[in-house]
Protein backbone atom coordinates (compact mmCIF):
# COMPACT_ATOMS: atom_id res chain seq x y z
CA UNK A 1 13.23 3.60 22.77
CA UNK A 2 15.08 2.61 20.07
CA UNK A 3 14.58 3.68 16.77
CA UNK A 4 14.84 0.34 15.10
CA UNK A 5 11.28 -1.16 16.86
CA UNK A 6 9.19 1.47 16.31
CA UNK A 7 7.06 -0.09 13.80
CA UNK A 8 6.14 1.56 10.47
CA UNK A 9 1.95 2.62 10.13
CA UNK A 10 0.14 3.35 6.97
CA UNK A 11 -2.58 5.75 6.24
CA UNK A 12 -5.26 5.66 3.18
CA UNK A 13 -5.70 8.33 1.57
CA UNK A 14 -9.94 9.05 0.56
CA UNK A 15 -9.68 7.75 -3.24
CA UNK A 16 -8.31 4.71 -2.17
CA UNK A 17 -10.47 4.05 1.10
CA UNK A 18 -13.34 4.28 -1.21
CA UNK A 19 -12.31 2.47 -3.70
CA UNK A 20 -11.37 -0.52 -0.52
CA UNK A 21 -14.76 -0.39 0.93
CA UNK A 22 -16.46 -1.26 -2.68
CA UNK A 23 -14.21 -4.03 -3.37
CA UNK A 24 -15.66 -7.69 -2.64
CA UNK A 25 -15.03 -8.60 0.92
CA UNK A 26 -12.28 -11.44 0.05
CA UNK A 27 -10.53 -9.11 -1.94
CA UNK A 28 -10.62 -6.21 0.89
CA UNK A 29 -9.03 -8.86 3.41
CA UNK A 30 -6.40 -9.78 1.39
CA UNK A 31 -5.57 -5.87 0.51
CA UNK A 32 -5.82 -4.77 4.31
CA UNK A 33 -3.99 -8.05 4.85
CA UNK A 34 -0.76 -6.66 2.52
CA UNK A 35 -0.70 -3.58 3.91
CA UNK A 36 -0.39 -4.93 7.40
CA UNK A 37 2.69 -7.00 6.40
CA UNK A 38 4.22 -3.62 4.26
CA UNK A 39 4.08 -2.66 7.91
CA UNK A 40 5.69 -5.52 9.57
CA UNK A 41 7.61 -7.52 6.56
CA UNK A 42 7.92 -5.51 3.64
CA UNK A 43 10.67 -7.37 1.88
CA UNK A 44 8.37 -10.10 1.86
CA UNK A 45 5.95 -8.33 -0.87
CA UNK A 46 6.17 -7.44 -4.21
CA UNK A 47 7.10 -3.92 -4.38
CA UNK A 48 8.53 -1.61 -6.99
CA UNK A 49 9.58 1.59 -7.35
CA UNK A 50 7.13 3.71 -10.82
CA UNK A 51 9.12 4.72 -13.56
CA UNK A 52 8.49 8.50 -13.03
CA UNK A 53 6.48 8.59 -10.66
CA UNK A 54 7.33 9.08 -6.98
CA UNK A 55 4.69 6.42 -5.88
CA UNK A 56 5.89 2.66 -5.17
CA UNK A 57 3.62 -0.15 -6.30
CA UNK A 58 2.49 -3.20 -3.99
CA UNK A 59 0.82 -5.99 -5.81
CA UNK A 60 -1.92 -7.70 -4.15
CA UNK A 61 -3.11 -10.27 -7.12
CA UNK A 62 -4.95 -8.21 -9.79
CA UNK A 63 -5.01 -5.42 -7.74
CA UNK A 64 -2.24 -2.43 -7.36
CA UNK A 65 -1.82 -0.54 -4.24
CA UNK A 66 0.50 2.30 -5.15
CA UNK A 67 1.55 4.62 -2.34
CA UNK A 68 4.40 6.84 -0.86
CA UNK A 69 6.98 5.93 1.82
CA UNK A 70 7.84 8.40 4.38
CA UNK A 71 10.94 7.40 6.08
CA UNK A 72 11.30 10.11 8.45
CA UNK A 73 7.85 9.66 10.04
CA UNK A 74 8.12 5.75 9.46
CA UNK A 75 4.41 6.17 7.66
CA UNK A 76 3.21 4.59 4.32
CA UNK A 77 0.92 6.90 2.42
CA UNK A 78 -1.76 4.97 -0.03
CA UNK A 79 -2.92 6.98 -2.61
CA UNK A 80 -4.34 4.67 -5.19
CA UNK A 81 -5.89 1.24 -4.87
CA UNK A 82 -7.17 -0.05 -7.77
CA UNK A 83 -7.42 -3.40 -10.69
CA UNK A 84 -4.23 -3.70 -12.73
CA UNK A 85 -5.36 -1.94 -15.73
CA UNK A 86 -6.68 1.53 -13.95
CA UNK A 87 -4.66 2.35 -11.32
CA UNK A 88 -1.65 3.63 -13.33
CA UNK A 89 -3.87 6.03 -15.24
């Protein structure tokens, strides 16, 4: 198979995965929603690389998704989910 199709996958890490399932149900959608394009699109998002940090940050309207790419296993590792003003604490 060629390398180029296999598609990438993300996993969600506890913290965040908690922090999803309390969020209102519009808001959830539209997170779960970003991270399936990350996995299909993800030059379509807004993404950044942290200032030192190793984490990249997705923005999903006033919520931050910040989480780690591993290329070599094609996997996107969510570690944080949270409202603008927490998650970078």
């Amino acid at each position: 198979m060629d390398e180029a199709l296999v598609d990438w996958q993300y996993i969600v890490l506890k913290p965040a995965q908690r922090y999803l399932e309390r969020m209102q149900l519009a808001d959830q959608e539209r997170v779960v929603n970003a991270l399936d394009t990350l996995t299909t699109a993800p030059t379509a998002l807004d993404i950044k690389s942290l200032k030192g940090r190793s984490e990249l940050r997705l923005r999903v309207g006033k919520y931050r998704i910040l989480f780690v790419e591993d290329i070599e296993n094609k996997i996107y590792i969510v570690t944080t989910i949270g409202s603008r003003g927490d998650v970078y604490k």
